[in-house]
Protein backbone atom coordinates (compact mmCIF):
# COMPACT_ATOMS: atom_id res chain seq x y z
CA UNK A 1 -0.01 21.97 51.34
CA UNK A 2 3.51 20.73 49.73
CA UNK A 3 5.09 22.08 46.57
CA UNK A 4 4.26 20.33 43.76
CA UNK A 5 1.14 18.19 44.93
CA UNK A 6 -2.35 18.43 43.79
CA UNK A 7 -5.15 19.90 46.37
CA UNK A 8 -7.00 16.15 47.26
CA UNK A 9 -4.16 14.31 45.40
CA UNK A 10 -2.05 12.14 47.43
CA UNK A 11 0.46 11.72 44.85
CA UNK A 12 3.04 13.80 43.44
CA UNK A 13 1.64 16.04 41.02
CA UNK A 14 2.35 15.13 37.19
CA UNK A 15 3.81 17.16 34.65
CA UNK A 16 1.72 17.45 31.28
CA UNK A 17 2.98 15.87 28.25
CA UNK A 18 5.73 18.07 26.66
CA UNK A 19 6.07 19.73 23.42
CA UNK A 20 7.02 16.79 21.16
CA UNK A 21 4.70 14.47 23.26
CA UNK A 22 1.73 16.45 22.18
CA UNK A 23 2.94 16.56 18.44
CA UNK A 24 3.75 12.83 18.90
CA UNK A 25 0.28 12.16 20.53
CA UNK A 26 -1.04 13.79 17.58
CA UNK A 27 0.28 12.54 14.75
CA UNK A 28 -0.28 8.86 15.65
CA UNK A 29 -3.69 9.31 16.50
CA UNK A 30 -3.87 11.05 12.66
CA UNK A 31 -2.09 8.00 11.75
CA UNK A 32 -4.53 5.65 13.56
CA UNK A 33 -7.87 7.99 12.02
CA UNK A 34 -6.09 7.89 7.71
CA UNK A 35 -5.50 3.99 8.58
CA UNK A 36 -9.03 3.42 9.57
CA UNK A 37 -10.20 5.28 6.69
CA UNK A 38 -7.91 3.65 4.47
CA UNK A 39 -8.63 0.09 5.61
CA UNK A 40 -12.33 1.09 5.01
CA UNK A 41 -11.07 2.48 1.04
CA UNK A 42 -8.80 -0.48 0.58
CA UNK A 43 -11.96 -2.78 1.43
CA UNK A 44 -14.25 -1.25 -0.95
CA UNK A 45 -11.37 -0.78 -3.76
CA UNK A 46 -10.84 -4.48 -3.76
CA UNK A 47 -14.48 -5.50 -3.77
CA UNK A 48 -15.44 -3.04 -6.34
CA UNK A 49 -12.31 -4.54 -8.23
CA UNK A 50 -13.52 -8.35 -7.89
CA UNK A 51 -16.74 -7.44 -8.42
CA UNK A 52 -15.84 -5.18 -12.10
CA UNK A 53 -13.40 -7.65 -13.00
CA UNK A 54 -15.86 -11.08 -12.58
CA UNK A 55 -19.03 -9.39 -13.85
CA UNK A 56 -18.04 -7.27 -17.12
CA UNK A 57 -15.49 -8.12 -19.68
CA UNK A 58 -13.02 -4.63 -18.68
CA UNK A 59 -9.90 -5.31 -18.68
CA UNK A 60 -7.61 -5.93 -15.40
CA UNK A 61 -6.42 -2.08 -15.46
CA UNK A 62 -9.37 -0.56 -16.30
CA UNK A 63 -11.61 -2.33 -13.75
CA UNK A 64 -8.93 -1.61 -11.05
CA UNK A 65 -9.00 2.37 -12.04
CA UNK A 66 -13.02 1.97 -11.79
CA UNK A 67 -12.75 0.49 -8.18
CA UNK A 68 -9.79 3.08 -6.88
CA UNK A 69 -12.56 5.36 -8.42
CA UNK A 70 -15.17 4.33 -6.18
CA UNK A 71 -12.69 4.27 -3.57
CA UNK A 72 -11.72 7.80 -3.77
CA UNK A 73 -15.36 8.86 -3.17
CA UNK A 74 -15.96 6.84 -0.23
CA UNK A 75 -12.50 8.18 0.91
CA UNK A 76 -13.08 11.90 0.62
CA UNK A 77 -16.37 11.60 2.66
CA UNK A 78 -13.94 9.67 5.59
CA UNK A 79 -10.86 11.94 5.50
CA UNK A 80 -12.65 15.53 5.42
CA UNK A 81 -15.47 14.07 8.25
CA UNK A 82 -13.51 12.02 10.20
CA UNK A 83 -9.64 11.72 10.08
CA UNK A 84 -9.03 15.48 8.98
CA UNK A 85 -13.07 16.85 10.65
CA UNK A 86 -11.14 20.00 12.61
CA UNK A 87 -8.64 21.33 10.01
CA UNK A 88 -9.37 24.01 7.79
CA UNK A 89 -12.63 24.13 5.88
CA UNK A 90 -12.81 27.42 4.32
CA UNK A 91 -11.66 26.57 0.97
CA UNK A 92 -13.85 23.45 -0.33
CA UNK A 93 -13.49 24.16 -3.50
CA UNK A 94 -9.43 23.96 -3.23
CA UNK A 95 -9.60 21.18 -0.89
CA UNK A 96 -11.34 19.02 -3.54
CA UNK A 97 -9.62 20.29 -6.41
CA UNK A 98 -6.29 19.18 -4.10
CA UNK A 99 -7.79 16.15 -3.55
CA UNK A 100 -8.91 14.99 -6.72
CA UNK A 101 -5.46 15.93 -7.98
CA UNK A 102 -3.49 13.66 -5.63
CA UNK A 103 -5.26 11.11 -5.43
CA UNK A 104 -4.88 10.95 -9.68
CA UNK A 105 -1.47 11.15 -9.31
CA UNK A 106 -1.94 8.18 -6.58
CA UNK A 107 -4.42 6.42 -9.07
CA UNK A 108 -1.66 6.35 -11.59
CA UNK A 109 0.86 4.75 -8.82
CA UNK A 110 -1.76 2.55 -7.27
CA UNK A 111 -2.35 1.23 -11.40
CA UNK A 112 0.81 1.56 -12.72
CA UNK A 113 2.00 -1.28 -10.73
CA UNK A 114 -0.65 -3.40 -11.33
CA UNK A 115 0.05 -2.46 -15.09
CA UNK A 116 3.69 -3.42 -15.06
CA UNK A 117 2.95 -6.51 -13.63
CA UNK A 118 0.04 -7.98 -15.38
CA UNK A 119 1.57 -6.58 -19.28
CA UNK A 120 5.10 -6.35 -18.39
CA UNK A 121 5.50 -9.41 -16.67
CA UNK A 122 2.52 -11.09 -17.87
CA UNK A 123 0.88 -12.03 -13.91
CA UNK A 124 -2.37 -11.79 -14.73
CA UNK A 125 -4.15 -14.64 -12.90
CA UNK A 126 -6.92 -13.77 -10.49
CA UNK A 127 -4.61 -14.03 -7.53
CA UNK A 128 -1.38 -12.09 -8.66
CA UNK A 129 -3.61 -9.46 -9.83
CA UNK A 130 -5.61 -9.13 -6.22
CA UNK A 131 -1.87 -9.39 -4.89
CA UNK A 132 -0.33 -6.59 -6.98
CA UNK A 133 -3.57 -4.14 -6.60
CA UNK A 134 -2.70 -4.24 -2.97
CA UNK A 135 1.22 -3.90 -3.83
CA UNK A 136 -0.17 -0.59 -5.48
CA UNK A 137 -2.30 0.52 -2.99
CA UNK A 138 0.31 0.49 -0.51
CA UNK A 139 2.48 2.38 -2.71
CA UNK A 140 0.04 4.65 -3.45
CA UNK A 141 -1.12 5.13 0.11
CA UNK A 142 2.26 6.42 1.15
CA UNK A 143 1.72 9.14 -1.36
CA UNK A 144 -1.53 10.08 -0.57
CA UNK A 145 -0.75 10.24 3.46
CA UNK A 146 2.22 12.85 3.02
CA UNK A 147 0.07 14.76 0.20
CA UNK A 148 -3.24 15.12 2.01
CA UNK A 149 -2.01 16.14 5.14
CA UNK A 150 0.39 18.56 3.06
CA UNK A 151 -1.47 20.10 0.71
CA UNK A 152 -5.34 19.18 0.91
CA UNK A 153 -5.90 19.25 4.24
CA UNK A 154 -4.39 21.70 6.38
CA UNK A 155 -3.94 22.54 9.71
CA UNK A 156 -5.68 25.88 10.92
CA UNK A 157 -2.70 28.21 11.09
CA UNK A 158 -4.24 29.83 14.95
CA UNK A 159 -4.13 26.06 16.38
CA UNK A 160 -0.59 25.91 15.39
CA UNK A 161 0.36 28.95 16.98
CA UNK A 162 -1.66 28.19 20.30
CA UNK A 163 -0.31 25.22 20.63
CA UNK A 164 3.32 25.87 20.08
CA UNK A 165 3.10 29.18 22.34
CA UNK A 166 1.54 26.76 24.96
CA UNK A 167 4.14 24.19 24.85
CA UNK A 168 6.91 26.92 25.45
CA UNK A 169 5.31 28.22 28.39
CA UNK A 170 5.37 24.63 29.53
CA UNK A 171 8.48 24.52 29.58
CA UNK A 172 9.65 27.37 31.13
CA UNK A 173 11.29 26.96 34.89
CA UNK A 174 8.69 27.74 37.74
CA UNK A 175 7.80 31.83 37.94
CA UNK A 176 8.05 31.79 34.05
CA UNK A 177 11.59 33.16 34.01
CA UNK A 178 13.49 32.57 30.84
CA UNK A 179 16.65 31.24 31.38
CA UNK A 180 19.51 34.29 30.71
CA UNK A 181 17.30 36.59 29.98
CA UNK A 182 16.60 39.80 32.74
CA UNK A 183 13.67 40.77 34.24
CA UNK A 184 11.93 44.04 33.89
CA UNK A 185 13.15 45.02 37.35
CA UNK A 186 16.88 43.64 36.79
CA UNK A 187 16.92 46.04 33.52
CA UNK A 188 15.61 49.28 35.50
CA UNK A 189 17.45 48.96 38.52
């Protein structure tokens, strides 16, 4: 059989993805799991908005912080069971409390701008408001993304390790030699 070919394969055999391939991989697919959750949040923050602001007589920046409310909850559920379902789950109690404290401080973002521009700048029609609520949420979503994969939820330290250890032995030269550094034989003999 040649060097380098798999047994059945007829063609050459192909190297797995490298180190920062993996990490790549991994972090888009994240990416592509917050953005679905977030699309699904953004959806039900702007209904829940609409909805508030049409049917009661709350103001524009207190029927926005009831829908990013609403949003939040529906958003916790996504993130912790789908997006973020295989990091660490041994603190709940710190996850939430993390989570509920970002996304406040995202809250405040995500409404401040809506604030600034419907009393600061007096844009307050149905349209500009829709239009700067999703200004905000954008904003605030940038926030939220770095803070939740910081802080709230983590990566399992042993998955780290494994993986790293396993992407250095990947790329080690055939025979698992590393490069400049002697054998156990070379040193005794």
């Amino acid at each position: 059989m040649e060097r380098g070919s798999k047994r059945g394969s007829d063609g050459p055999r192909t190297k797995p993805p490298g180190a920062v391939r993996r990490r790549f991989d991994q972090f888009a697919a994240e990416v592509a799991k917050f953005g679905a959750v977030g699309t699904a949040g953004l959806l039900v923050n702007l209904l829940v908005f609409n909805l508030v602001r049409h049917t009661t007589d709350l103001q524009v920046v207190r029927a926005s912080v009831v829908a990013t409310v609403v949003a939040i909850c529906t958003n916790y559920i996504g993130f912790r069971y789908f997006t973020y379902r295989d990091r660490d789950k041994s603190g709940r109690t710190k996850e939430l409390t993390l989570f509920l404290l970002f996304s406040a401080v995202g809250l405040v973002i995500e409404n401040g701008v809506l604030y600034a521009a419907t009393y600061g700048f007096g844009l307050d029609s149905p349209l500009q408001s829709n239009v700067f609520k999703f200004v905000g949420i954008g904003v605030a979503t940038l926030f939220r993304f770095w803070s939740y994969r910081t802080w709230v939820f983590r990566t399992l330290p042993a998955r780290e390790a494994v993986a790293s250890a396993e992407a250095i032995l990947e790329d080690l030269p055939e025979g698992g030699a590393i490069p400049g550094r002697r054998s156990q034989r070379q040193r005794v003999g």
